[in-house]
Protein backbone atom coordinates (compact mmCIF):
# COMPACT_ATOMS: atom_id res chain seq x y z
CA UNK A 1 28.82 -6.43 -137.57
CA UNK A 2 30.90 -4.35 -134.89
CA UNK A 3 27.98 -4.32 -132.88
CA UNK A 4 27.65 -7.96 -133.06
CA UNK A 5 31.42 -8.16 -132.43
CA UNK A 6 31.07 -6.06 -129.57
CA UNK A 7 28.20 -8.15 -127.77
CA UNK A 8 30.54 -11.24 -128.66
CA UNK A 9 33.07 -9.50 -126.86
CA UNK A 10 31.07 -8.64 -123.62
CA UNK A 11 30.22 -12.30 -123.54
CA UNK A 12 33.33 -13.53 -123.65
CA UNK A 13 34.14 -11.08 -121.05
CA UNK A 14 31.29 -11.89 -119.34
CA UNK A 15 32.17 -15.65 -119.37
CA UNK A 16 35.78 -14.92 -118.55
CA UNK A 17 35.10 -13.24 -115.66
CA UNK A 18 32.96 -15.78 -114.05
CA UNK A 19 35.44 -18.25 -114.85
CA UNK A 20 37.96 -16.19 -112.72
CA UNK A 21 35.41 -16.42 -109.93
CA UNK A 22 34.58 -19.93 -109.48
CA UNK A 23 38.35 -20.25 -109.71
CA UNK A 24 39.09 -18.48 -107.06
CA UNK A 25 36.55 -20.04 -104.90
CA UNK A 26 37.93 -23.38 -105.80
CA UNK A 27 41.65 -22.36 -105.02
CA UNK A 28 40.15 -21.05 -101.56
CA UNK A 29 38.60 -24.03 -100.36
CA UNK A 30 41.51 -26.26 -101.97
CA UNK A 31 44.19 -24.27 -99.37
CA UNK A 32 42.19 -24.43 -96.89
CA UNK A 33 41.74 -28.37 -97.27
CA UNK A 34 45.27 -28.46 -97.58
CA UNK A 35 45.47 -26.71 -93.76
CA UNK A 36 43.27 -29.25 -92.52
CA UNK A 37 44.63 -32.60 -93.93
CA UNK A 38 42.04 -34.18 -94.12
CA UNK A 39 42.41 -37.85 -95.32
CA UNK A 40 40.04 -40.44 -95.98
CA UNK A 41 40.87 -43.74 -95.00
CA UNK A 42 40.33 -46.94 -97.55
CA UNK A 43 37.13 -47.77 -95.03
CA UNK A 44 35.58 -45.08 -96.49
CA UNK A 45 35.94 -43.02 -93.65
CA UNK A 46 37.76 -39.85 -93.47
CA UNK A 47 39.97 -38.64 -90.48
CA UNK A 48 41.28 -35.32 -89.45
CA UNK A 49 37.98 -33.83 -88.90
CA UNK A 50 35.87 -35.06 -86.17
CA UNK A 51 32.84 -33.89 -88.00
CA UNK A 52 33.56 -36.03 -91.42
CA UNK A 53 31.71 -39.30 -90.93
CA UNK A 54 30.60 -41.42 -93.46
CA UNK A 55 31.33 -43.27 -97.29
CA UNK A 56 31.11 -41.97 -100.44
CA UNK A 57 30.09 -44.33 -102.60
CA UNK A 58 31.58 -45.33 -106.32
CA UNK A 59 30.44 -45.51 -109.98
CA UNK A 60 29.81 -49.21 -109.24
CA UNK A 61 26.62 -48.46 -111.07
CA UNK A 62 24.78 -49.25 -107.63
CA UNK A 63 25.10 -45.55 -106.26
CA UNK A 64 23.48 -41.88 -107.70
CA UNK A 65 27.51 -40.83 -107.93
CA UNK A 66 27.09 -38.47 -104.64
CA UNK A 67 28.54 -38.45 -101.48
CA UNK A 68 27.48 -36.25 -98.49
CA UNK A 69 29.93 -35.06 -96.38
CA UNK A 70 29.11 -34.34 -92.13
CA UNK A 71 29.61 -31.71 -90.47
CA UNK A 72 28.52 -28.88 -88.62
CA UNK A 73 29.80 -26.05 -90.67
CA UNK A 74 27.93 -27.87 -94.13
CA UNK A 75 29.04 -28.59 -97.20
CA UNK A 76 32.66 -28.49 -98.90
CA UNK A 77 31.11 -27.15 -102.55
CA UNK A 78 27.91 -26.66 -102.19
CA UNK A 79 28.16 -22.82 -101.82
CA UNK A 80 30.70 -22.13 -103.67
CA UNK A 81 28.65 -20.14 -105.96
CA UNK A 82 26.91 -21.29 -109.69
CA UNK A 83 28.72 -20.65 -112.64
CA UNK A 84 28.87 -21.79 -116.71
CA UNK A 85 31.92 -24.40 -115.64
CA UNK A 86 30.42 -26.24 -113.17
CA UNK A 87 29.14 -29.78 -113.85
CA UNK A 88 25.94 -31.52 -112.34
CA UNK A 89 27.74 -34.86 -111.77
CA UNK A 90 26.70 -36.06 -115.39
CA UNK A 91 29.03 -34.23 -117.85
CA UNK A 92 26.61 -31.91 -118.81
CA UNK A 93 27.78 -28.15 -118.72
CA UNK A 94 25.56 -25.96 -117.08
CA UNK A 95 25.12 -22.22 -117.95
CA UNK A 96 24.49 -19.47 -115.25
CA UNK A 97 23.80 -16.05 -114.71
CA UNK A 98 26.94 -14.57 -113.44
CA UNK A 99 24.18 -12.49 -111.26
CA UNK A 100 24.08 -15.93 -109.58
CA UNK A 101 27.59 -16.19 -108.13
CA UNK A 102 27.96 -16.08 -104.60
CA UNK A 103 31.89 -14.78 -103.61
CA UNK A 104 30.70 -15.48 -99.91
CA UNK A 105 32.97 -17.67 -98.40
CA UNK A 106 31.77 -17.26 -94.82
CA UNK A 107 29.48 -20.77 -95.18
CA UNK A 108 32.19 -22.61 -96.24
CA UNK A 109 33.09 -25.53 -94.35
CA UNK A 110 36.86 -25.18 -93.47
CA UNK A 111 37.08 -28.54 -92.59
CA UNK A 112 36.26 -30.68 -95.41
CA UNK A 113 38.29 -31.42 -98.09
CA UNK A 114 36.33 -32.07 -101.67
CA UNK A 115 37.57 -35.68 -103.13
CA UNK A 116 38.78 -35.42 -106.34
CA UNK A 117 36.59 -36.52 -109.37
CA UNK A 118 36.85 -40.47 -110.04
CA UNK A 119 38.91 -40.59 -106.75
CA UNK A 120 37.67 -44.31 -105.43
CA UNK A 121 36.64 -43.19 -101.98
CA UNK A 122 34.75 -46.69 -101.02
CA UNK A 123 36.67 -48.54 -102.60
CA UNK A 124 33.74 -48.99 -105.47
CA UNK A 125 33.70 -46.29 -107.35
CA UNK A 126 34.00 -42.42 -108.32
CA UNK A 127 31.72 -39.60 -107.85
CA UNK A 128 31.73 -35.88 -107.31
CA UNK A 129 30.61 -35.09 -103.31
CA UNK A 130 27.74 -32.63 -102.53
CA UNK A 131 27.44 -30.47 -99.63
CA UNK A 132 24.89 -31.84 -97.64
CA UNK A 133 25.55 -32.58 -93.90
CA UNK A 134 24.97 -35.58 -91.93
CA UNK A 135 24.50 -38.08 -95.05
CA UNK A 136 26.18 -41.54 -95.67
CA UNK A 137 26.67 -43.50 -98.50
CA UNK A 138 25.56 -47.33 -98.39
CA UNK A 139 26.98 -50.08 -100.84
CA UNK A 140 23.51 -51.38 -102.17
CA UNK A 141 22.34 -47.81 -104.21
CA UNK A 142 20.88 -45.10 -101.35
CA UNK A 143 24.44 -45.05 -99.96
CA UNK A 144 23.38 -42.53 -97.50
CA UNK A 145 25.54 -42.73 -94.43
CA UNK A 146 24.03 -41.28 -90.91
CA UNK A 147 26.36 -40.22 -88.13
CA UNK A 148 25.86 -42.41 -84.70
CA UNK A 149 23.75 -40.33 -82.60
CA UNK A 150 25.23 -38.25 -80.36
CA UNK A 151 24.55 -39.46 -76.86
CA UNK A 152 26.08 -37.89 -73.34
CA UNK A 153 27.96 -40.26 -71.08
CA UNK A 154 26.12 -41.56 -68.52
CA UNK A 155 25.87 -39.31 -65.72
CA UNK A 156 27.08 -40.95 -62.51
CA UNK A 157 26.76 -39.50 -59.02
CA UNK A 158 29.84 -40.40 -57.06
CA UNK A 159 28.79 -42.23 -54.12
CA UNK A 160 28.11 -40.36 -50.57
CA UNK A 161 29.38 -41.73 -47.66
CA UNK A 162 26.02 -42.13 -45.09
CA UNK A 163 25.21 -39.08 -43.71
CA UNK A 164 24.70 -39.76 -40.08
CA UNK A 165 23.98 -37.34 -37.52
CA UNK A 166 26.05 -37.47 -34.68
CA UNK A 167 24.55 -39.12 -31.25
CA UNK A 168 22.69 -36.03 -29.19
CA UNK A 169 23.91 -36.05 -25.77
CA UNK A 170 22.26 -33.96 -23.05
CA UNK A 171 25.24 -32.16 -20.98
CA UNK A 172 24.81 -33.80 -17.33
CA UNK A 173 22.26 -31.61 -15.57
CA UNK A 174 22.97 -31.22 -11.76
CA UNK A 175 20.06 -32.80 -9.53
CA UNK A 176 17.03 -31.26 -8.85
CA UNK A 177 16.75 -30.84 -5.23
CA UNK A 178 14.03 -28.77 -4.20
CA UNK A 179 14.94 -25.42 -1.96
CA UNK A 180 14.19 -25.92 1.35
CA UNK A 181 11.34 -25.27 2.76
CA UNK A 182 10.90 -22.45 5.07
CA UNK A 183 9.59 -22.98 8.38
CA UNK A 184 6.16 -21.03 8.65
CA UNK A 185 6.20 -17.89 10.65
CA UNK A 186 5.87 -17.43 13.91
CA UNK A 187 2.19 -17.61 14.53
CA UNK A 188 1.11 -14.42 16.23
CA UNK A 189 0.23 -15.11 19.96
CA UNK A 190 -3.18 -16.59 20.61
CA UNK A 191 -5.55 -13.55 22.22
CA UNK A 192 -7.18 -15.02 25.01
CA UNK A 193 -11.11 -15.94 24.96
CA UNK A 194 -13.53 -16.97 27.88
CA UNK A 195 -16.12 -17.25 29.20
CA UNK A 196 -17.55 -14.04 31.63
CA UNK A 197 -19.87 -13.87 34.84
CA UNK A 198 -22.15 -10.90 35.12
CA UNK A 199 -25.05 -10.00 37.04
CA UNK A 200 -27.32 -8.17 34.30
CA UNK A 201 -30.35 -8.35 36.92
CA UNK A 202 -33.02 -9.51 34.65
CA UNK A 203 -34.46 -11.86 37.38
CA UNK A 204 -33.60 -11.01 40.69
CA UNK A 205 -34.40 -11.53 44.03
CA UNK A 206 -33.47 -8.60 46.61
CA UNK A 207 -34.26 -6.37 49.70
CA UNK A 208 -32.75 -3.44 51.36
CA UNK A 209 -29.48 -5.57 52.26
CA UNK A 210 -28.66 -8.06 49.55
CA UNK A 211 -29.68 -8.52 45.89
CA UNK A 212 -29.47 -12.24 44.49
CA UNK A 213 -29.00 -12.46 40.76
CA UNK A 214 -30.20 -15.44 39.08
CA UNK A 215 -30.22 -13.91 35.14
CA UNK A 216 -27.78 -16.48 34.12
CA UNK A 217 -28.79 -19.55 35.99
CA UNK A 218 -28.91 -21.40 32.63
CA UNK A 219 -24.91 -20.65 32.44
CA UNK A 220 -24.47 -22.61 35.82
CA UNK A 221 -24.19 -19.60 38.37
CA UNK A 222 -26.03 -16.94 40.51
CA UNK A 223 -24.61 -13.75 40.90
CA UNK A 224 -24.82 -12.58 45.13
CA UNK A 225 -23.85 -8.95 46.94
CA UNK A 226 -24.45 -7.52 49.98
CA UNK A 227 -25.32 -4.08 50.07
CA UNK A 228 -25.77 -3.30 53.85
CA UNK A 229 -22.87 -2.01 56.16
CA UNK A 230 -22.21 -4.35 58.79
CA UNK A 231 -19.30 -6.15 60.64
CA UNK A 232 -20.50 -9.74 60.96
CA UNK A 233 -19.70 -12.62 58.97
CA UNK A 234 -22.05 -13.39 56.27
CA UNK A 235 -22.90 -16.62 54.77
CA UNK A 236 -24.55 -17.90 51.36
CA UNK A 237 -25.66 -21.29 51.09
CA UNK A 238 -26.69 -22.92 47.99
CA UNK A 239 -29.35 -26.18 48.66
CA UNK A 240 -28.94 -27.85 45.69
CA UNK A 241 -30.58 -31.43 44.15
CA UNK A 242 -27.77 -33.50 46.32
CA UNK A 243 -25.45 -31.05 47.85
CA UNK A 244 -25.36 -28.33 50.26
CA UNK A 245 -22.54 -25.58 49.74
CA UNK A 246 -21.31 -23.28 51.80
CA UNK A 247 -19.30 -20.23 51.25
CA UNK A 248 -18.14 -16.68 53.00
CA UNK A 249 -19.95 -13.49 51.38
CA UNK A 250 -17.39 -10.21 51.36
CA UNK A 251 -19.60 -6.90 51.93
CA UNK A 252 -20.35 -4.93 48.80
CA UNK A 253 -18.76 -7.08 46.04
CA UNK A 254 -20.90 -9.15 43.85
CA UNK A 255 -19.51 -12.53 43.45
CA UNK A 256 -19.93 -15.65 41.34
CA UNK A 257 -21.48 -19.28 43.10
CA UNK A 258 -21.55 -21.99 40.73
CA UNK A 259 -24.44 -24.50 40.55
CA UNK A 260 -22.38 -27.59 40.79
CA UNK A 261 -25.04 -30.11 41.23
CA UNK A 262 -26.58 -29.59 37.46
CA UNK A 263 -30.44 -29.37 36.74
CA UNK A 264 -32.33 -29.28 39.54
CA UNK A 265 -33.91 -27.15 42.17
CA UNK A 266 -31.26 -24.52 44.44
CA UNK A 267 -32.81 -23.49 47.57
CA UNK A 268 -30.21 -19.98 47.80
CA UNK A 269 -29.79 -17.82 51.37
CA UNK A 270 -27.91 -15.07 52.66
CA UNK A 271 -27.20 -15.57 56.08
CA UNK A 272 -25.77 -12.92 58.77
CA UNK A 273 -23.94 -14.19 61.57
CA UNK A 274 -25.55 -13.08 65.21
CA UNK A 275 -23.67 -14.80 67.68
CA UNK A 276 -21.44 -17.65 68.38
CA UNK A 277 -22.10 -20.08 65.76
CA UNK A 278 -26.33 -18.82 64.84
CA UNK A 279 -26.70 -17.09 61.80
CA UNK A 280 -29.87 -15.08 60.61
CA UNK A 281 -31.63 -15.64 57.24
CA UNK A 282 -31.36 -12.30 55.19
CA UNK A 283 -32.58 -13.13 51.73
CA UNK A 284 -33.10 -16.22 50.47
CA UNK A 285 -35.26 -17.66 46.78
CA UNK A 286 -35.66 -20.68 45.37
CA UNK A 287 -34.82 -21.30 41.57
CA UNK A 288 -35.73 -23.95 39.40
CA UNK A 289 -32.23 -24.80 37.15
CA UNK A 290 -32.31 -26.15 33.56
CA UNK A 291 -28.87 -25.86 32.22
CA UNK A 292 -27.48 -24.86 28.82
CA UNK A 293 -25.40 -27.80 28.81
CA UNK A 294 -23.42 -29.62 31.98
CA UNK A 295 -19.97 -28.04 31.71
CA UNK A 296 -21.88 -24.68 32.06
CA UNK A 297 -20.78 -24.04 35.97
CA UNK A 298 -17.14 -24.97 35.25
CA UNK A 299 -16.04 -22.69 32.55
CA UNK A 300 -16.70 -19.59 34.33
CA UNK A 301 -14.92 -17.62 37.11
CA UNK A 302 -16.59 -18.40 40.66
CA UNK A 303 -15.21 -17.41 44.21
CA UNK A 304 -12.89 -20.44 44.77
CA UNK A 305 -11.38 -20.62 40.95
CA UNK A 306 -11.74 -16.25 40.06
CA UNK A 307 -9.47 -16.04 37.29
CA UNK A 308 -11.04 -13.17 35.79
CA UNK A 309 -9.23 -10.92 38.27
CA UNK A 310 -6.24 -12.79 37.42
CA UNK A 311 -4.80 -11.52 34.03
CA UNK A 312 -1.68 -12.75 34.68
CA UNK A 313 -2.72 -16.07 34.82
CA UNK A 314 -4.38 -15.83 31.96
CA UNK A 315 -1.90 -14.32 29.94
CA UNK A 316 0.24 -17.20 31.24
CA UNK A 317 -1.96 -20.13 30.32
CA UNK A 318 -2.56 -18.73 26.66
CA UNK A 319 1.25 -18.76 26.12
CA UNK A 320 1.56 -22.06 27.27
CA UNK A 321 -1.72 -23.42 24.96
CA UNK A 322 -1.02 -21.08 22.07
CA UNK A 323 -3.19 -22.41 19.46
CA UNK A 324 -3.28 -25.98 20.22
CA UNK A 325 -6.89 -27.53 19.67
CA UNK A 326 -6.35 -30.42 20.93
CA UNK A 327 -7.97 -30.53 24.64
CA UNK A 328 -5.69 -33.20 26.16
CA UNK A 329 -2.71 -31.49 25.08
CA UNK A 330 -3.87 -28.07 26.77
CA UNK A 331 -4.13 -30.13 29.58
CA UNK A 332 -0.85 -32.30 29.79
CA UNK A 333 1.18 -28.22 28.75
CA UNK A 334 -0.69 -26.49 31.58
CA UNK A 335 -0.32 -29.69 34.19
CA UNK A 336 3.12 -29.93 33.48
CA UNK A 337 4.24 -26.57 33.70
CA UNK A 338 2.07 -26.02 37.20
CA UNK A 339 3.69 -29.29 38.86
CA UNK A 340 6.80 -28.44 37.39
CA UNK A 341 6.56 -24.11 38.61
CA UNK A 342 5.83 -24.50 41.81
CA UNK A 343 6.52 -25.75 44.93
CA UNK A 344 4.40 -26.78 48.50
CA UNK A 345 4.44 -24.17 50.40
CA UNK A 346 4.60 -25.20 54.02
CA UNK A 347 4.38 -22.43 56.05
CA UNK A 348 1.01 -21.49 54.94
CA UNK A 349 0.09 -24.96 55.84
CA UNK A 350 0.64 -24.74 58.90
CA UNK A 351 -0.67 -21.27 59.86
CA UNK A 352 -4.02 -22.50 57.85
CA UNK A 353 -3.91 -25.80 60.16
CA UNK A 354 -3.65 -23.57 63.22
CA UNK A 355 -6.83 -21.56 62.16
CA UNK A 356 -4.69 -18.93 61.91
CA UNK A 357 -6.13 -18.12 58.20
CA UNK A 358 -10.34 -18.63 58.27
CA UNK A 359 -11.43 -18.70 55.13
CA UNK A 360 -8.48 -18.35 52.89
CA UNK A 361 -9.09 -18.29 49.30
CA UNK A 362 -6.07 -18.75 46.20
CA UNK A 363 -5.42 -15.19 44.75
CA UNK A 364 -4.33 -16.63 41.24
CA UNK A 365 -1.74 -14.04 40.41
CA UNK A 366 -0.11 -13.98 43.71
CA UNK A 367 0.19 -17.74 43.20
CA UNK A 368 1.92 -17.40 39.90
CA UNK A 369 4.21 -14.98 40.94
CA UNK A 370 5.19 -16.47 43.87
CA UNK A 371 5.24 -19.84 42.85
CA UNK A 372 4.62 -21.42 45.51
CA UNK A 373 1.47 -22.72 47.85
CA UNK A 374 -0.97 -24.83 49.07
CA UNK A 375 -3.46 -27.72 47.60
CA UNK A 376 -5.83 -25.08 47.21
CA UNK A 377 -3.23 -22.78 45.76
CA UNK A 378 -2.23 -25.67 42.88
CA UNK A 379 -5.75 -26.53 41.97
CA UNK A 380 -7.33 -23.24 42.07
CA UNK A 381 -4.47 -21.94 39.54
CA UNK A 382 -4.76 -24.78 37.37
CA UNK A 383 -8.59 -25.13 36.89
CA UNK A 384 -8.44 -21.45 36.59
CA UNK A 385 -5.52 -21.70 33.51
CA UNK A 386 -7.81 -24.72 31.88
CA UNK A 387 -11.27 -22.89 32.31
CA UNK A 388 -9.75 -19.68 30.63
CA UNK A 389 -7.89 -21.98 27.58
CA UNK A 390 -11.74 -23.22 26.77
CA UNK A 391 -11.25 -26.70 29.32
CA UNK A 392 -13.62 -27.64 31.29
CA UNK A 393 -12.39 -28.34 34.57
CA UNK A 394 -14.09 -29.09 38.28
CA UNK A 395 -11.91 -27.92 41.44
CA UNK A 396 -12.38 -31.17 43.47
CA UNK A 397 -12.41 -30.25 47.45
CA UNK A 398 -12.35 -33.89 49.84
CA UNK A 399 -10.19 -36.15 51.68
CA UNK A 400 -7.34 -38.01 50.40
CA UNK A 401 -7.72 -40.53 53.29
CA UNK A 402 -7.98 -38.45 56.03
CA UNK A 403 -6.89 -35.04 55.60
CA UNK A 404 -8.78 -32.42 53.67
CA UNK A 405 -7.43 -32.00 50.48
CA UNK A 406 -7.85 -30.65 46.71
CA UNK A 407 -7.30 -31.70 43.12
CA UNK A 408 -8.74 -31.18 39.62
CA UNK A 409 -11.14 -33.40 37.43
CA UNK A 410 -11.20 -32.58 33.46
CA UNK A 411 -13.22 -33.02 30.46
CA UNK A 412 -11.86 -33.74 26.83
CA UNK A 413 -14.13 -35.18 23.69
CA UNK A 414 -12.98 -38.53 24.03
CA UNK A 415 -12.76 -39.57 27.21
CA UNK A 416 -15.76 -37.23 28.97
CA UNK A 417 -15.00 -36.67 32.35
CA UNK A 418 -11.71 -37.94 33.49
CA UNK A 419 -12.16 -37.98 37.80
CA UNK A 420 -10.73 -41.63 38.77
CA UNK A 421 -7.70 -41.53 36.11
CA UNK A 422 -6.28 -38.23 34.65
CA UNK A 423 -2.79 -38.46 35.45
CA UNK A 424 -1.15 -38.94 32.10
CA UNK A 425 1.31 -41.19 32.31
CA UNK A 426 2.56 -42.14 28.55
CA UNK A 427 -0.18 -44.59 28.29
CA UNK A 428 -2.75 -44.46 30.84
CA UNK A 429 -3.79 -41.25 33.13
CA UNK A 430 -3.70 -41.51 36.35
CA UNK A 431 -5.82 -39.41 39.02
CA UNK A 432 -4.63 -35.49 38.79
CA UNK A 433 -3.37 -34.32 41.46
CA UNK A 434 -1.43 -31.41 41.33
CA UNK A 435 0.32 -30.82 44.92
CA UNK A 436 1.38 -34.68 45.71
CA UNK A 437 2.83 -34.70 42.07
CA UNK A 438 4.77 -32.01 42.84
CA UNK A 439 5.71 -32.20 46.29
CA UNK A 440 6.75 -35.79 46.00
CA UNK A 441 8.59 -35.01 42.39
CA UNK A 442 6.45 -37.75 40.84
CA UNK A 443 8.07 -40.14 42.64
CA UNK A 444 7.14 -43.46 42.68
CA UNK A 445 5.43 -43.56 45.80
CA UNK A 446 3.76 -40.54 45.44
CA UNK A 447 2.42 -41.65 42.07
CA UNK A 448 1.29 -44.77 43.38
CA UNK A 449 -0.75 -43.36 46.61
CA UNK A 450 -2.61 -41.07 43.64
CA UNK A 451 -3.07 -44.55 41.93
CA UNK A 452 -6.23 -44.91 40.65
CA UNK A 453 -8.61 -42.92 43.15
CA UNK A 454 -8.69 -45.60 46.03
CA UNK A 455 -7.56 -42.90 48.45
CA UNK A 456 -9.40 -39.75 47.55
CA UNK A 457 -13.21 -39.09 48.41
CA UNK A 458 -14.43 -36.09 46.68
CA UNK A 459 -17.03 -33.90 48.73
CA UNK A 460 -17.23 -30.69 46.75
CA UNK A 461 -16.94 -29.78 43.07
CA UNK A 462 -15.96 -25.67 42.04
C-alpha cells in the first residue's frame, strides 16, 4: 500500500508539474498578446499585426471549429508544448508524456493573440485557433482563408530627357595656301660645243711646197698650208660646181676653205704670185665632193668666219644662248646683242676703201673687245657666235646695190634657210643685216632699204 501511495504521489506530482508548465507557457504568450493589441475586427479580420490576415470561422456547424492564423513567425499555440490539459478542439482531454513538453518559447509568434474559446470571431461561430500560417477560414465549411499574394509595385523608370549629343563643329581651319614655290637654281653655265677643223692627212695631195688636205671633204672643207719660205703672195682657188673662190694663203699655217657650192666636183690650186698680176700653179687636185649633209661647210671655222681662235667670242655667245634649244631664239639673243654692241666703224672704212688694208680679214676677239667695225667685222662675228651655239649660218659677201657689202643667211627647223627674209620683226623677218641695222639704229629707212632682198645680190657664201 505505501508503495502504491507513493507511485500515486509521483503521479500527481508528475501531473502537477506539467500543469505548472503549460501554464506558464499560456501566461507567456497571453502578455505578450497583451503588448501587441491585437484586435480582430467584426469582418473577421484582425488588425494590429500586419501579418494576421484572414477569418476564423464559427460553430455554425458549417466549419471544422479551426482557424489559422498568418504570419511569418507561425502559429500563436501551436508550440506551446503537449500536455494532459490541453484539449483537441472536441472536449476530449488528452494525456501526454511530460517528456513531450517543449518550454521553448523562441517559435512563438509574438504577434498573434489566441481568441478566446467560443469567442464569435466571424460573426458565426466559436472555435479554438491552430497555429498554422497563411490559412483562411471561408463561410461554406473549408473556411480556409489565403493571404493576397504579395506582389512588388510596379517598377517605373522615371523618364529621361533625350540624350542628344551636342552639334560637332570643326574650329575654323586657316586656308591652305601652298608655300611658294622656289624658283629653280641657277642652271650652271652651258660649256660650249662645236664643231672642229683638222687636217688628219688621210688623203692628201702634196709636194715639196704645199700639202692639200682633203680627209674631211665630206664635212664641207679642205685643209691647205704652205710649207716653202718665200715672200710672194700666194693664192688658193677653189673651182667648184658653180662658183669660183678666191682667197689669200699665209705661209706655214694650215687653214680651213669651205666647200660652199655643196656636192660636186672642186678643181683646188695653190698659186704663187710671179709678177704684176701672173701667178704660178704650185699644187693643185681635183676632188670629187659628196657631203655628209648641206649645212656641213657652215658649222665649222674657215678663214673668213675662224672662231676657233676666238675663245672670247665663244665664251660670249654661250652666255648669251645658255641652254636655249630653240634655234630662232639663239638667233634673235645673238642678233640683238651684236646690232645692239657695236658700232660702224668708219675709219677702217675708209683706209680699206683707199687700199690701204689688202686683204683684211675680221679677228673675232679684237672685234668683241673693241666693239666696233666694219660689214665684214659684224657678219664675221655673228656667223662665227651662231656656228659655235650649233646654228648654221652662211657669211653672205655681194652688193647691196652697188657697193660691196656683207650680211648673214641662217637656218632653223622650220623655216630652212632664211636668205630673202630673216630680219625678225615681231611677225615677219626681214633680210639680216647686221651693219645697216645698226648703223641706221633700225630706223625706218634703214629697215625698209633691207626690205625684203630687192637691193642685195649675194656673190659669195662663207
Amino acid at each position: 500500500m505505501r508503495s502504491l501511495r507513493h507511485n500515486n504521489h509521483n503521479g500527481i506530482l508528475l501531473r502537477l508539474a506539467s500543469a505548472a508548465v503549460l501554464a506558464a507557457v499560456i501566461l507567456s504568450s497571453v502578455t505578450l498578446a497583451a503588448c501587441k493589441k491585437t484586435t480582430v475586427t467584426p469582418g473577421g479580420s484582425s488588425s494590429g499585426d500586419p501579418s494576421i490576415d484572414g477569418s476564423l470561422s464559427g460553430p455554425d456547424g458549417s466549419g471544422d471549429g479551426t482557424s489559422v492564423g498568418s504570419g511569418s513567425h507561425g502559429s500563436s499555440g501551436g508550440d506551446t508544448g503537449d500536455t494532459d490539459d490541453v484539449t483537441d478542439g472536441t472536449g476530449t482531454e488528452t494525456e501526454t508524456d511530460a517528456s513531450d513538453v517543449t518550454n521553448d518559447t523562441d517559435d512563438v509568434d509574438p504577434g498573434t493573440e489566441p481568441p478566446e474559446t467560443g469567442e464569435d470571431t466571424s460573426g458565426s461561430g466559436s472555435g479554438t485557433t491552430s497555429g498554422n500560417v497563411s490559412v483562411t477560414t471561408s463561410g461554406s465549411g473549408s473556411g480556409t482563408t489565403n493571404k493576397p499574394p504579395v506582389t512588388d509595385p510596379p517598377v517605373t523608370n522615371k523618364p529621361q530627357p533625350p540624350v542628344t549629343n551636342p552639334p560637332v563643329t570643326n574650329p575654323p581651319q586657316p586656308p591652305v595656301t601652298s608655300a611658294p614655290t622656289p624658283p629653280d637654281p641657277p642652271q650652271p653655265p652651258a660649256i660650249p660645243t662645236y664643231l672642229t677643223v683638222s687636217a688628219p692627212g688621210t688623203a692628201t695631195k702634196q709636194n715639196d711646197k704645199a700639202v692639200i688636205d682633203y680627209s674631211n671633204m665630206t664635212d664641207g672643207y679642205v685643209m691647205i698650208r704652205y710649207t716653202a719660205q718665200t715672200s710672194a703672195r700666194l693664192k688658193v682657188q677653189l673651182n667648184g660646181p658653180t662658183t669660183l673662190y678666191k682667197y689669200d694663203l699665209p705661209v706655214g699655217q694650215w687653214v680651213a676653205f669651205p666647200l660652199s657650192d655643196g656636192d660636186g666636183t672642186y678643181k683646188i690650186g695653190v698659186y704663187e704670185n710671179v709678177v704684176d698680176n701672173k701667178y704660178a700653179t704650185v699644187l693643185s687636185v681635183s676632188i670629187s665632193v659628196t657631203m655628209k649633209d648641206q649645212f656641213a661647210p657652215f658649222l665649222r671655222s674657215n678663214q673668213y668666219v675662224n672662231f676657233e681662235a676666238a675663245p672670247n667670242t665663244i665664251n660670249k655667245a654661250w652666255e648669251l644662248v645658255g641652254h636655249e634649244k630653240d634655234t630662232l631664239r639663239k638667233v634673235e639673243k645673238i642678233y640683238t646683242y651684236v646690232i645692239r654692241s657695236l658700232t660702224y666703224d668708219k675709219a677702217k672704212a675708209a683706209t680699206i676703201s683707199a687700199g690701204g688694208m689688202t686683204g683684211y680679214l675680221p679677228v673675232l676677239d679684237s672685234v668683241l673687245a673693241e666693239k666696233k667695225g666694219i660689214c665684214f667685222d659684224y657678219a664675221a662675228l655673228m656667223t662665227g657666235m651662231l656656228r659655235c651655239t650649233g646654228v648654221p649660218c652662211k657669211l653672205v659677201v655681194g652688193y647691196a646695190d652697188t657697193s660691196y657689202h656683207a650680211w648673214i643667211s641662217v637656218w632653223s627647223e622650220k623655216e630652212g634657210w632664211i636668205e630673202g627674209v630673216i630680219h625678225f620683226q615681231g611677225a615677219t623677218w626681214e633680210r639680216m643685216d647686221p651693219t645697216f641695222a645698226s648703223s641706221g639704229n633700225e630706223s625706218p629707212d634703214i629697215m625698209k632699204y633691207i626690205g625684203t632682198g630687192s637691193h642685195y645680190n649675194a656673190k659669195y657664201f662663207y
